[in-house]
Each structure stands twice: as structure tokens, then as C-alpha cells.
N, C-alpha and C. Protein backbone atom coordinates (compact mmCIF):
# COMPACT_ATOMS: atom_id res chain seq x y z
N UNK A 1 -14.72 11.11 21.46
CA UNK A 1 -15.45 10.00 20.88
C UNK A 1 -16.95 10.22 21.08
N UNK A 2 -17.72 9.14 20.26
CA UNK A 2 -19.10 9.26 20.46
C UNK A 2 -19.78 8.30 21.13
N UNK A 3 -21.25 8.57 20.73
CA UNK A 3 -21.77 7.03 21.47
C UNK A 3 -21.19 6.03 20.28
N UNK A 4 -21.27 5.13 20.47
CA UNK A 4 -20.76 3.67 19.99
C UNK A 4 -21.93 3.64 19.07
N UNK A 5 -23.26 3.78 19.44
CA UNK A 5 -24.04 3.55 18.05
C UNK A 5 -24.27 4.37 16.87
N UNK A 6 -23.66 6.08 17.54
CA UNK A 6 -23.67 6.98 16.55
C UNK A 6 -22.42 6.60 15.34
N UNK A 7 -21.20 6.09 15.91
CA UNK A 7 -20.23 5.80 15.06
C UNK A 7 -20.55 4.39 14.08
N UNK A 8 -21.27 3.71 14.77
CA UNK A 8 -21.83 2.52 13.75
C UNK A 8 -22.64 3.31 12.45
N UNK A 9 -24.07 3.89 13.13
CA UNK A 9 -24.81 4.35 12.09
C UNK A 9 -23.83 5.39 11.21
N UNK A 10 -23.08 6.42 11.42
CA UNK A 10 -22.37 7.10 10.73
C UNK A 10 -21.38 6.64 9.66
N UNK A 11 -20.61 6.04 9.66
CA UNK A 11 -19.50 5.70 9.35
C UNK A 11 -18.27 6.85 9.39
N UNK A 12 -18.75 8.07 8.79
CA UNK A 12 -17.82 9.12 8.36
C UNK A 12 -17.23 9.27 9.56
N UNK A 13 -15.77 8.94 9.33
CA UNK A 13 -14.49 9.13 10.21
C UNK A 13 -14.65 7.93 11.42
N UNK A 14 -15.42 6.97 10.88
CA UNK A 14 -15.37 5.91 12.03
C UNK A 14 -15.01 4.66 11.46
N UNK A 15 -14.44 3.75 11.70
CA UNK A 15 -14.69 2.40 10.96
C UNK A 15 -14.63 1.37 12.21
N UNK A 16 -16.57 0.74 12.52
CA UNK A 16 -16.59 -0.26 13.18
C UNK A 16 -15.58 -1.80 12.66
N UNK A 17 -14.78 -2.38 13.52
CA UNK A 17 -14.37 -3.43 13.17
C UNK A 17 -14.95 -4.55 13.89
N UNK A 18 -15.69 -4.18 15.24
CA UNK A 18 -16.30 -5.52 15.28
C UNK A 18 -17.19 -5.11 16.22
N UNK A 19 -18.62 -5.84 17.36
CA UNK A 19 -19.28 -5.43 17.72
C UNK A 19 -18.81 -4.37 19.37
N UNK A 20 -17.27 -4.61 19.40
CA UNK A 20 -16.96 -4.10 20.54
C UNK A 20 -15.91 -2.85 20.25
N UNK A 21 -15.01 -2.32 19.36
CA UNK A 21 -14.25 -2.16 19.44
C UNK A 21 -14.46 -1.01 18.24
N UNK A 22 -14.00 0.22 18.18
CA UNK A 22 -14.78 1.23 17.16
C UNK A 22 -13.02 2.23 17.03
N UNK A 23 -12.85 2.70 16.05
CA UNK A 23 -11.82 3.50 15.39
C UNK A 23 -12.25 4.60 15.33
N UNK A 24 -11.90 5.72 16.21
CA UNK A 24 -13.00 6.87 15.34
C UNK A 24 -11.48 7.95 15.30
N UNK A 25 -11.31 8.15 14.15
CA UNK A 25 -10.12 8.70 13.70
C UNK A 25 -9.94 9.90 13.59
N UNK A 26 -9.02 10.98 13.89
CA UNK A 26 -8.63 12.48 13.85
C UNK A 26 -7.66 12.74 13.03
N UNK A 27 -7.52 12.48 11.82
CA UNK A 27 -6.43 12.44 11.07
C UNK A 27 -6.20 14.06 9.94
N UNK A 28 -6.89 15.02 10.92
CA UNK A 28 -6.78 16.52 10.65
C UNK A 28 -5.17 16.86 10.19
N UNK A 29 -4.61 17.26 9.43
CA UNK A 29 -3.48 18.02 8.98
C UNK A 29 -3.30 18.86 10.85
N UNK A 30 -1.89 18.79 10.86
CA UNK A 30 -1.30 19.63 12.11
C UNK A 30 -1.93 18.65 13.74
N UNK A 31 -2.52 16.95 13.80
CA UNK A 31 -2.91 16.71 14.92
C UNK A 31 -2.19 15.28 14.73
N UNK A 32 -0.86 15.27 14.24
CA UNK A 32 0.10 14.84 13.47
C UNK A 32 0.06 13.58 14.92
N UNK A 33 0.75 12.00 14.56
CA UNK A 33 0.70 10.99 15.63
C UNK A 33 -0.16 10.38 16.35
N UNK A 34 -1.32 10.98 16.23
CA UNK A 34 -2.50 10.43 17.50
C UNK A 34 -3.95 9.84 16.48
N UNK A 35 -4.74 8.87 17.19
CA UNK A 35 -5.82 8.68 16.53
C UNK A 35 -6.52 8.17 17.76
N UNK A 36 -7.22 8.11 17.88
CA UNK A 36 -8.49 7.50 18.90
C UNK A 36 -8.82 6.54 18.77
N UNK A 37 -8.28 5.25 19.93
CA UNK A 37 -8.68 3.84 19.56
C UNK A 37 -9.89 4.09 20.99
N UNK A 38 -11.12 3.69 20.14
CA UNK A 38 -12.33 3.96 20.98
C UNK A 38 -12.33 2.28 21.59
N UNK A 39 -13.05 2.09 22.72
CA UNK A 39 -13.72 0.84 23.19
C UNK A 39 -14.59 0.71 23.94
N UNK A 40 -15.42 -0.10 23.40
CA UNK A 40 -16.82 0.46 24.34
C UNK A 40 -17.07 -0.33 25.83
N UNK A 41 -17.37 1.01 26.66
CA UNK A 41 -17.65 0.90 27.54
C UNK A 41 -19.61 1.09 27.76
N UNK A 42 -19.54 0.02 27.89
CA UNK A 42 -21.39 -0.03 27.75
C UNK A 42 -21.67 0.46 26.63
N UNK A 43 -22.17 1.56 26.23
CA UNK A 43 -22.73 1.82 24.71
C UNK A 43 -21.89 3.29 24.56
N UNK A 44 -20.65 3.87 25.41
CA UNK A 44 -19.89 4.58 24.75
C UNK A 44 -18.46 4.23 24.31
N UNK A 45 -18.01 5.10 23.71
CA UNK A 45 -16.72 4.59 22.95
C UNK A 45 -15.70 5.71 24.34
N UNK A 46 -14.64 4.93 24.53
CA UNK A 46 -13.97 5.84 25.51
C UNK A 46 -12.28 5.87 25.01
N UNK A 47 -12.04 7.18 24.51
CA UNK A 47 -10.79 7.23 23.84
C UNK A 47 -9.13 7.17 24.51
N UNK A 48 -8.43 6.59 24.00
CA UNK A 48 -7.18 6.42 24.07
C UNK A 48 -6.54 6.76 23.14
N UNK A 49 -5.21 7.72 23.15
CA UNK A 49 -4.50 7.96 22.45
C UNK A 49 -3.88 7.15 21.75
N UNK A 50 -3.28 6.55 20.44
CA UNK A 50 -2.22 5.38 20.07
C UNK A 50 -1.16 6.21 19.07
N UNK A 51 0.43 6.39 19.69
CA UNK A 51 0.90 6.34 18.31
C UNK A 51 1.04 5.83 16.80
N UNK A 52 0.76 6.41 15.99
CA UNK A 52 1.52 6.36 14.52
C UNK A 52 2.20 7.13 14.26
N UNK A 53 2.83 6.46 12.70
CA UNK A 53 3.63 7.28 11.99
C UNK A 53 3.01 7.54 10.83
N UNK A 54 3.91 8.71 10.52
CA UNK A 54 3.10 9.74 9.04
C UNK A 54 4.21 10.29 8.44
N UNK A 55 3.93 9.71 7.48
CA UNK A 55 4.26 9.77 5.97
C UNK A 55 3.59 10.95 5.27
N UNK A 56 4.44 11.96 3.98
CA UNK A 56 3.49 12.40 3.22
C UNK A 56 4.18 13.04 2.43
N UNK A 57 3.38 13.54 1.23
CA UNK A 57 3.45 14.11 -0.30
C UNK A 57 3.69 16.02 0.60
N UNK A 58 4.18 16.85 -0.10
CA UNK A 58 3.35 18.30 0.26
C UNK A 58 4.84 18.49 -1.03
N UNK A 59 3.75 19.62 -1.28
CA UNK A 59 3.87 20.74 -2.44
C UNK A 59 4.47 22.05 -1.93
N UNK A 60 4.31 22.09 -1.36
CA UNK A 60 4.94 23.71 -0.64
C UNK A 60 6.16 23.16 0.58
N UNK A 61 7.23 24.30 -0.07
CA UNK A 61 7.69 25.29 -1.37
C UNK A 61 8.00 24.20 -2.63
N UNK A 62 7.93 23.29 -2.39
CA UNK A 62 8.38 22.44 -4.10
C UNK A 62 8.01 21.14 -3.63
N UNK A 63 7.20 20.26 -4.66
CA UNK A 63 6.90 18.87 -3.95
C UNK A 63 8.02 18.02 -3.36
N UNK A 64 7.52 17.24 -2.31
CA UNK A 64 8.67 16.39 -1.78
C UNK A 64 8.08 15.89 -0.91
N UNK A 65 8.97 14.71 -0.43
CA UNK A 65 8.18 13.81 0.25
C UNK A 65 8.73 13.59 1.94
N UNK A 66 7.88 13.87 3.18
CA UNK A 66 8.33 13.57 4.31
C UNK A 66 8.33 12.74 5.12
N UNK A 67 9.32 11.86 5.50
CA UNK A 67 9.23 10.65 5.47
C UNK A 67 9.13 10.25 7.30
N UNK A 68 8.68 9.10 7.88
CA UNK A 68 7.80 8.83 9.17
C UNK A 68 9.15 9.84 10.15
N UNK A 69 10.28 9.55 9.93
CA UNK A 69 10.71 10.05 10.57
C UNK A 69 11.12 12.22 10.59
N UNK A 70 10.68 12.68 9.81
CA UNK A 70 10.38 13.96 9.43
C UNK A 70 11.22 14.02 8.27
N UNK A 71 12.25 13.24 7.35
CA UNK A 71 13.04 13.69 6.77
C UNK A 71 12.42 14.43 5.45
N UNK A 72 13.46 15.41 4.73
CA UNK A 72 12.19 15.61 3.61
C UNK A 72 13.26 15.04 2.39
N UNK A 73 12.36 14.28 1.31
CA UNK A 73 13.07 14.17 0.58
C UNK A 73 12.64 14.54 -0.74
N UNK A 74 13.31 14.87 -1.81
CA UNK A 74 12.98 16.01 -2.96
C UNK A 74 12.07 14.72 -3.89
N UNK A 75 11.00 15.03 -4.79
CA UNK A 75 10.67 14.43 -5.45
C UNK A 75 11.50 14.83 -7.01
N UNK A 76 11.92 14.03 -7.77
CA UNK A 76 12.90 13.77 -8.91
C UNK A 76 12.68 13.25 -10.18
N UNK A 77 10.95 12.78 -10.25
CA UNK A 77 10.74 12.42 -12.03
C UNK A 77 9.07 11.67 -11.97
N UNK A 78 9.19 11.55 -12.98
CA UNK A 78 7.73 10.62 -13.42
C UNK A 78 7.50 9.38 -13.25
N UNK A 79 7.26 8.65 -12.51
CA UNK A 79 7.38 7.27 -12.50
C UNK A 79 6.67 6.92 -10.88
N UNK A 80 6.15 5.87 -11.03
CA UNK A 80 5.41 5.21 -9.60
C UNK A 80 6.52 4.60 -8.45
N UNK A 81 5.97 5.67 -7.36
CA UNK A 81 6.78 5.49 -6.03
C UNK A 81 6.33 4.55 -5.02
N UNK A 82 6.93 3.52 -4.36
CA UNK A 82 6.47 3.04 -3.40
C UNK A 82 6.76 3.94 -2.11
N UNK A 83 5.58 4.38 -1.57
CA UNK A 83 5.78 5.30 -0.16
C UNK A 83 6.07 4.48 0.83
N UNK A 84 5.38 3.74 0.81
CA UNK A 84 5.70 2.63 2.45
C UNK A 84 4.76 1.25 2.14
N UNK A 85 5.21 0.29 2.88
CA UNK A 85 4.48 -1.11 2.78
C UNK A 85 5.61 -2.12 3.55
N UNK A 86 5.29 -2.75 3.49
CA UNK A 86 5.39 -4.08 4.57
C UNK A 86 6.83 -4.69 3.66
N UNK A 87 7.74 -4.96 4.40
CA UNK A 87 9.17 -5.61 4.32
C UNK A 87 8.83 -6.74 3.70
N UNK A 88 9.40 -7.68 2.66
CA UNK A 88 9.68 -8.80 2.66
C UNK A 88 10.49 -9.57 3.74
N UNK A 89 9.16 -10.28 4.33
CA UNK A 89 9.80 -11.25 5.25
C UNK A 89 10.06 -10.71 6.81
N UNK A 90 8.80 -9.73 6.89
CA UNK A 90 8.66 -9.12 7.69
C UNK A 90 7.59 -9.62 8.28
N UNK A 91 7.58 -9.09 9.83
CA UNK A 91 5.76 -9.87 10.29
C UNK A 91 4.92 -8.72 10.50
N UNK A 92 4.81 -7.90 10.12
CA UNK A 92 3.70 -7.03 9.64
C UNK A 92 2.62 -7.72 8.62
N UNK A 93 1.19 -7.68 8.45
CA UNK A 93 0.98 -7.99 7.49
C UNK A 93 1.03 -7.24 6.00
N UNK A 94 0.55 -7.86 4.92
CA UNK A 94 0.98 -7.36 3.92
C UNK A 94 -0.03 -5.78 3.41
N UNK A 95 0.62 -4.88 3.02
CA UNK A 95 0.17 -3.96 2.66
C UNK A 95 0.70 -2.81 1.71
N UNK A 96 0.71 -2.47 0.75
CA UNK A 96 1.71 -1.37 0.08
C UNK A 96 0.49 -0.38 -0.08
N UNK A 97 1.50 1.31 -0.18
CA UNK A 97 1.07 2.23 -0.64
C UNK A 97 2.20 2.91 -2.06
N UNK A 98 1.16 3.14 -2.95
CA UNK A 98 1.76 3.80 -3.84
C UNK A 98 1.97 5.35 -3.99
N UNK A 99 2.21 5.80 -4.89
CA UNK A 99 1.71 7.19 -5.70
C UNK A 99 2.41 7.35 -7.06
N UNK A 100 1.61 7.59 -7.80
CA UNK A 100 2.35 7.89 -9.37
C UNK A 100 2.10 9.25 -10.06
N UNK A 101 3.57 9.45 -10.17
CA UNK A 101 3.67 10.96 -10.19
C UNK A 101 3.35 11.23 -12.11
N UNK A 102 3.59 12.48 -12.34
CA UNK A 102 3.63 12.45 -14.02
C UNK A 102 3.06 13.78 -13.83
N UNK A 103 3.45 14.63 -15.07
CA UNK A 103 4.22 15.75 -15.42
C UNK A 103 2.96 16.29 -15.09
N UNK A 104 3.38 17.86 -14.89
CA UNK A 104 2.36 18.85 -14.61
C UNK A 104 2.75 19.63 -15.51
N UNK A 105 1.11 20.29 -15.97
CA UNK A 105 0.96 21.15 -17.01
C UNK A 105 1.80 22.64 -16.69
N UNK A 106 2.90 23.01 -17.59
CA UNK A 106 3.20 24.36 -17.16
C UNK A 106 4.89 23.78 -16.67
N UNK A 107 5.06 22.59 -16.33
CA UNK A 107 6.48 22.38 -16.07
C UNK A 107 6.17 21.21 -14.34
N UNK A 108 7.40 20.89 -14.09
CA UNK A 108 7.56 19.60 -12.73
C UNK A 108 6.72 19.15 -13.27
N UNK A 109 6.04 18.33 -11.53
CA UNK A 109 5.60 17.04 -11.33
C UNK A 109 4.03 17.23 -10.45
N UNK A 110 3.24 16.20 -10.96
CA UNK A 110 2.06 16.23 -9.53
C UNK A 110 2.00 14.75 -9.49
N UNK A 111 0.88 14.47 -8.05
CA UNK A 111 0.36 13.18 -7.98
C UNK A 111 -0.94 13.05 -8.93
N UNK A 112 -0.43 11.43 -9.32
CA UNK A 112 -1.56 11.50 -10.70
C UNK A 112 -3.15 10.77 -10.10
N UNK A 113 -2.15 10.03 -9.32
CA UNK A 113 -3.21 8.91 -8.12
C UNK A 113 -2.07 8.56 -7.20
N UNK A 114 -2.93 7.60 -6.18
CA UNK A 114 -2.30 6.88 -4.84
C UNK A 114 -3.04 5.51 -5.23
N UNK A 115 -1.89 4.21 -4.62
CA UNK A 115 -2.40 3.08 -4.87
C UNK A 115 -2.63 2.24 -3.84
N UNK A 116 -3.16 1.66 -3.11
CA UNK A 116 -2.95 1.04 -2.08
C UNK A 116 -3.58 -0.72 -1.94
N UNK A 117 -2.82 -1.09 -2.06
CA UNK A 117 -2.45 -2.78 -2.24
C UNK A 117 -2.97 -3.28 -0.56
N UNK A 118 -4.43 -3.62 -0.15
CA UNK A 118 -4.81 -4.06 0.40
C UNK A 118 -5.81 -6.04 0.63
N UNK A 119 -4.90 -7.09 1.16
CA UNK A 119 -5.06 -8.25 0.81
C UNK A 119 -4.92 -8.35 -0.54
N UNK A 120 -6.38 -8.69 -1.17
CA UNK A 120 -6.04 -9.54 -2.84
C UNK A 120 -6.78 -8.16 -3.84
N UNK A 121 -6.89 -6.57 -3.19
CA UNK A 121 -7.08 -5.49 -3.53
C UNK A 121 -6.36 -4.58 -4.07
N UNK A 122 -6.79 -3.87 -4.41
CA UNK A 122 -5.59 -2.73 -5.38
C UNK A 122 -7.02 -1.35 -5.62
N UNK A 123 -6.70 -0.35 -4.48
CA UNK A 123 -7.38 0.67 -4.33
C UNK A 123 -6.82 2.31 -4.78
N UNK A 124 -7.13 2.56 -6.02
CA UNK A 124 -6.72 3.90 -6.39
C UNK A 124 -7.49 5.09 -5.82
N UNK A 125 -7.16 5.77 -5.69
CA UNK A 125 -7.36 7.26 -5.46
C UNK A 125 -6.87 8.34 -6.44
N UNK A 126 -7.79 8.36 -7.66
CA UNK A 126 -7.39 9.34 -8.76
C UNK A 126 -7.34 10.82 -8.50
N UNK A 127 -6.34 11.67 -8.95
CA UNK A 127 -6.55 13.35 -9.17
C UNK A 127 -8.07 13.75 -9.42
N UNK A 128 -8.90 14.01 -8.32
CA UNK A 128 -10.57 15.00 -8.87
C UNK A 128 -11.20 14.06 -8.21
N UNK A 129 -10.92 13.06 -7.58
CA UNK A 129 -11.81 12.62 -6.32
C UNK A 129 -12.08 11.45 -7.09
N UNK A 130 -11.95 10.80 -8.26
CA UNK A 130 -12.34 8.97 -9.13
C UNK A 130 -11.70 8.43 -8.12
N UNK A 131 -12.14 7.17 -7.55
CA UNK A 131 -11.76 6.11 -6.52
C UNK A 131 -12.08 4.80 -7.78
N UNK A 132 -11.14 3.79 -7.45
CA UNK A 132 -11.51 2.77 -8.42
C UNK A 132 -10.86 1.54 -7.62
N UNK A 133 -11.42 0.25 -7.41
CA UNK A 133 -11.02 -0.86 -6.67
C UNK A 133 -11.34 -1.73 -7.92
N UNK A 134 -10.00 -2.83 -7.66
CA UNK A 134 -9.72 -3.90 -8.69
C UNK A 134 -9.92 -3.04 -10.23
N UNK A 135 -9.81 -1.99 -10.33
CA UNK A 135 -9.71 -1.76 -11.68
C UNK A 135 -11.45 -1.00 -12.59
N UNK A 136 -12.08 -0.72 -11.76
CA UNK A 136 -13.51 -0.57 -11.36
C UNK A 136 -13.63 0.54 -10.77
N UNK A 137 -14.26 1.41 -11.50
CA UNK A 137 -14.92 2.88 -10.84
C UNK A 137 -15.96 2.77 -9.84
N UNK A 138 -15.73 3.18 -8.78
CA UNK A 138 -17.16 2.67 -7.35
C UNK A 138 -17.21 4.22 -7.16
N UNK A 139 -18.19 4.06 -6.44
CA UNK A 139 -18.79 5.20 -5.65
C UNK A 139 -18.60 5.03 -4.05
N UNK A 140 -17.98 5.95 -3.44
CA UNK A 140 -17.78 6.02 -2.34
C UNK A 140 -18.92 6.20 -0.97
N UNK A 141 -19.23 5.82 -0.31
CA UNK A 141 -18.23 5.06 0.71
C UNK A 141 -18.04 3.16 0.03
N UNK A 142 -17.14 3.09 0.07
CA UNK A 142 -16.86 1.05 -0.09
C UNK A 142 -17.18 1.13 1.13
N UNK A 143 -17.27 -0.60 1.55
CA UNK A 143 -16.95 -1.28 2.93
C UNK A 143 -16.73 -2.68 2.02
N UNK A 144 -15.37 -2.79 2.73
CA UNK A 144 -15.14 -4.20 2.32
C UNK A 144 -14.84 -4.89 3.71
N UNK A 145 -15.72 -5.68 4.41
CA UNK A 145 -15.40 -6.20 5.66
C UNK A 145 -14.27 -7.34 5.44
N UNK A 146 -14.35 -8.46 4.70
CA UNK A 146 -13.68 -9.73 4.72
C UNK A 146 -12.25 -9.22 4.06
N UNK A 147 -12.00 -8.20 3.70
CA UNK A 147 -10.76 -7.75 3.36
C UNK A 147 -10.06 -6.95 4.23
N UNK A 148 -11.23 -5.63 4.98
CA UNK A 148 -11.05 -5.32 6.00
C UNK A 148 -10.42 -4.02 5.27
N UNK A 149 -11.30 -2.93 4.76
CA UNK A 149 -10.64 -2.17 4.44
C UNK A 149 -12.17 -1.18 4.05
N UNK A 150 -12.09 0.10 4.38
CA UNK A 150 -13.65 1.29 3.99
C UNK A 150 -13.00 1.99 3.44
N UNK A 151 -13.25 2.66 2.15
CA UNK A 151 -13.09 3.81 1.13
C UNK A 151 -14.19 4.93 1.31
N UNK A 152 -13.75 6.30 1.77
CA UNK A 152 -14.56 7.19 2.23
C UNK A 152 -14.02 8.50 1.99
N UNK A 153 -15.38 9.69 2.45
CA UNK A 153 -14.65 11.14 2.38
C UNK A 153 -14.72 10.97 3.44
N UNK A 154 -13.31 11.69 3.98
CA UNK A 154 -12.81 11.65 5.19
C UNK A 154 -13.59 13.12 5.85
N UNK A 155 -12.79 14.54 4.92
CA UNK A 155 -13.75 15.31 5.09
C UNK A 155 -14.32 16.28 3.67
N UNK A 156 -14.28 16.98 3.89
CA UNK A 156 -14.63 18.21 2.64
C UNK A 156 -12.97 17.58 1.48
N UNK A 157 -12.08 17.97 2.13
CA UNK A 157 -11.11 18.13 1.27
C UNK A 157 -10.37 16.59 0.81
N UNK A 158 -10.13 15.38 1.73
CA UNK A 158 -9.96 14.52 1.74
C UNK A 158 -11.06 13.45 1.69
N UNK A 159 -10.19 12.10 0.46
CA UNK A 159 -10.62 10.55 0.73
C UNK A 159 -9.88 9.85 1.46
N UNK A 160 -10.61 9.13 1.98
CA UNK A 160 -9.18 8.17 3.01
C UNK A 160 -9.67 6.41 2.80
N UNK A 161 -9.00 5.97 2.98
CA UNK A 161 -8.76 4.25 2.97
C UNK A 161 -8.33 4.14 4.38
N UNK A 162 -9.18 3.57 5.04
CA UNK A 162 -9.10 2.95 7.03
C UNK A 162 -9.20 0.93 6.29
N UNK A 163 -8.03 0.64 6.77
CA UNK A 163 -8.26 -0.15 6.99
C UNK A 163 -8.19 -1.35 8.31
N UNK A 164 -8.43 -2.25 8.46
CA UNK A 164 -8.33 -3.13 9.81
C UNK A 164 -7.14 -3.34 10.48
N UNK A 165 -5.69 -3.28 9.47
CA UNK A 165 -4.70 -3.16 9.58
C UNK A 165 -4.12 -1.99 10.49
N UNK A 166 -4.64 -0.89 10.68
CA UNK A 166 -4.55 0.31 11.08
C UNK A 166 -3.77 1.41 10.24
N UNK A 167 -3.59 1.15 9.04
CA UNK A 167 -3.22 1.76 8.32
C UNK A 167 -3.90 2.83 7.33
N UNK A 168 -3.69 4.35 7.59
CA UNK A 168 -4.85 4.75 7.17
C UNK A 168 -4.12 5.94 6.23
N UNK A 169 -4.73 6.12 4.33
CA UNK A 169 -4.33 6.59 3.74
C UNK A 169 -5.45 7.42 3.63
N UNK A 170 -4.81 8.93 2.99
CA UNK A 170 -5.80 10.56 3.42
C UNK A 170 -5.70 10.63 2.00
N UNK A 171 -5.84 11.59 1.03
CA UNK A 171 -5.43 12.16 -0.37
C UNK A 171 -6.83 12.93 -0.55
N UNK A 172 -6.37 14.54 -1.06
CA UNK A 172 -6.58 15.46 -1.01
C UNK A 172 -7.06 15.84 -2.65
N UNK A 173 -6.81 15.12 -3.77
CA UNK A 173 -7.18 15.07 -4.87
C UNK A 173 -5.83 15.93 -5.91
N UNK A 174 -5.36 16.36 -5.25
CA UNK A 174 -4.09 17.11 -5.92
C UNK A 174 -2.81 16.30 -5.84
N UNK A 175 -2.12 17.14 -4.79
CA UNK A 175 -0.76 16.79 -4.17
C UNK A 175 -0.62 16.35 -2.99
N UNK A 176 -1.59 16.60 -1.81
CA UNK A 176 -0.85 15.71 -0.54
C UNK A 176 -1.87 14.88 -0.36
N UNK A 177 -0.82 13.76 0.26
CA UNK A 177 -0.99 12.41 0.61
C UNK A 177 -0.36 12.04 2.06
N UNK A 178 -1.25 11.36 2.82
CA UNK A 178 -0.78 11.30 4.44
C UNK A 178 -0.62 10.07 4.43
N UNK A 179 -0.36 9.02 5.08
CA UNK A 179 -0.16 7.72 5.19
C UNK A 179 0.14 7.29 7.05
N UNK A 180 -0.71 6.87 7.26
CA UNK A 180 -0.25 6.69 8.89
C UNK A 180 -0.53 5.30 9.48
N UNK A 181 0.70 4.59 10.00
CA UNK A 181 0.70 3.35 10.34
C UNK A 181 1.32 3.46 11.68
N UNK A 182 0.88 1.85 12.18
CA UNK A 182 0.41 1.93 13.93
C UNK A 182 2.44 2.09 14.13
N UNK A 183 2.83 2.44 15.31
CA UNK A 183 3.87 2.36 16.00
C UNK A 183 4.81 0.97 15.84
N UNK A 184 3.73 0.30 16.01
CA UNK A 184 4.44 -1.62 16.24
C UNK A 184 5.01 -1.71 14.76
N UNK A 185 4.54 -0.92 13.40
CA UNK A 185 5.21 -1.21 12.17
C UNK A 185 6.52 -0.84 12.52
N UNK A 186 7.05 0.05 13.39
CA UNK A 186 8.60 0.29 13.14
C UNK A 186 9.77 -0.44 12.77
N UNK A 187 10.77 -0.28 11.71
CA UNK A 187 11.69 -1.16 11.19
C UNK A 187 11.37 -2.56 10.45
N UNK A 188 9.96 -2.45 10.24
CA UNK A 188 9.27 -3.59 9.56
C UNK A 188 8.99 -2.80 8.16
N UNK A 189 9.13 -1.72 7.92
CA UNK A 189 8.57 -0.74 6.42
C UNK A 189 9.15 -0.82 5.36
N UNK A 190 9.05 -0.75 4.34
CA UNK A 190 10.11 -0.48 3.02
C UNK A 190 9.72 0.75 1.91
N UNK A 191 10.07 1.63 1.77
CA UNK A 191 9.59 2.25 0.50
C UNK A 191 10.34 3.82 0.81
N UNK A 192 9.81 4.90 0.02
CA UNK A 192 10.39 5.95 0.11
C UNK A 192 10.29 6.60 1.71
N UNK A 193 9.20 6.34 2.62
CA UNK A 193 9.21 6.79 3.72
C UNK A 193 9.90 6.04 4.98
């Protein structure tokens, strides 16, 4: 972690949620379960490990989808998938993630976008890096505090959606898609993962 004010002024890979309490996230491919719940101690952030779970898209050897618990399951046609989101009648709060697949040039399938249904929001993540909220092309970084949700480049290769929820979606502009939610979601989820 950093100082506490470098992650304020920065944002990239941090999302302050309130004047005490700072997210500064490692959500690298292969550092699979862990994220850094920072808290400040005087003006540094001092890290703790927290489980999640991860979800995701991958293309190699053939797209398919691996679900929190490692399973893999084959992807099978054109049409919009729910990956994971909050149970009806569950006490998680509310949240869905999408992805909508549709045909790839040359034969199969790719991701066309990712959708992610945050409060009274609806956050795409298009193929080539277009981000669009409520239906609206933005320019990245968002911060939406009262919704509780930042749209950002995560790094070179990835955008990610952090939101307050702790739910944090990656997408790579092609085919993979990460999805990682806190531990306490367990058996509260619904969707392909």
C-alpha cells in the first residue's frame, strides 16, 4: 500500500470510499483471491489481505467460462449471459454482471461488451475500450460517489468498475473478463458463475 494521500490524489487502482478507509486493489491476472483492504493508520494505508471470488471469460484453448469455484464451463451461442449478481431475496445488495456474446468474424463466439447493473446504473464495457453509463458514451475515469461505483483503466490492458460494494469487474477489451466479489457473497449469487 501507499501513503493514504497518494491513493486519494491518484485514483488509478485505488478507490477512496471515505475519509478513513482506502481500497487499493491488485487484481493482476495469476494474484487470483486477494485484494488489499488498506486503513489508515495516521496518514498510511496498512494492508490486509481479504478473500474473494473470481469469476471469468478466457479464450484459451476455446472460450469458456470459469466459474468462482474453478469449474470451467463451455461457452454455447450468441445471446447475453448473466455471470453473477445478487439472488432474489437474498441479503447481498443488489448488483448484476453481464456479458453479451455474438459471433466472431471467421467462425464461434467473442465478448461483444460486459454489463454491470450497479444501483439505478447500467455500466457497459464495449470491445476497443467504449465505456458507456445509462446509455451515454463517457470518458474514463467516472466517479460516481452517491452510487458508489469508479469506471477506470485499471492498467495498460484492462478497464475495471470498483465499486463500494466490493465488487470489482476487469475487461480486457476482447475476451477476458474477471469479476471478483467479497467472500461474505457466498451462496447468495445467481448466474453462470
Amino acid at each position: 500500500c501507499r501513503a493514504l494521500g497518494e491513493c486519494r490524489a491518484e485514483g488509478l487502482g485505488c478507490t477512496t470510499y471515505d475519509v478513513d478507509l482506502t481500497y487499493c486493489r491488485d487484481c493482476t491476472p495469476g494474484k487470483r483471491g486477494l485484494e488489499h483492504k488498506c486503513v489508515s493508520t495516521g496518514d498510511v494505508c496498512t494492508p490486509a489481505e481479504v478473500g474473494h471470488g473470481l469469476c471469468q471469460t478466457s479464450a484459451s484453448p476455446s472460450l469458456h467460462y470459469v466459474t468462482y469455484d474453478s469449474e470451467r464451463i463451455p461457452h454455447v451461442g450468441s445471446c447475453k449471459y448473466q455471470l453473477t449478481g445478487a439472488c432474489g431475496g437474498s441479503t447481498v445488495p443488489y448488483f448484476m454482471v453481464y456479458v453479451q456474446m455474438g459471433a466472431a468474424p471467421g467462425g464461434g463466439y467473442r465478448v461483444e461488451y460486459v454489463e454491470q447493473e450497479v444501483d439505478v446504473n447500467t455500466i457497459r464495457l464495449y470491445r476497443g475500450g467504449i465505456v458507456s453509463v445509462n446509455g451515454a458514451n463517457v470518458t474514463i475515469p467516472v466517479t460516481n460517489r452517491p452510487e458508489g461505483y469508479r469506471v477506470q483503466r485499471h492498467t495498460a490492458t484492462y478497464l475495471s468498475v470498483l465499486t463500494d460494494l466490493g465488487v470489482t469487474l476487469l475487461y480486457d477489451g476482447k475476451d477476458k473478463v474477471m469479476v471478483m466479489v467479497p467472500e461474505t457473497f457466498r451462496s447468495s449469487l445467481c448466474g453462470v458463475c
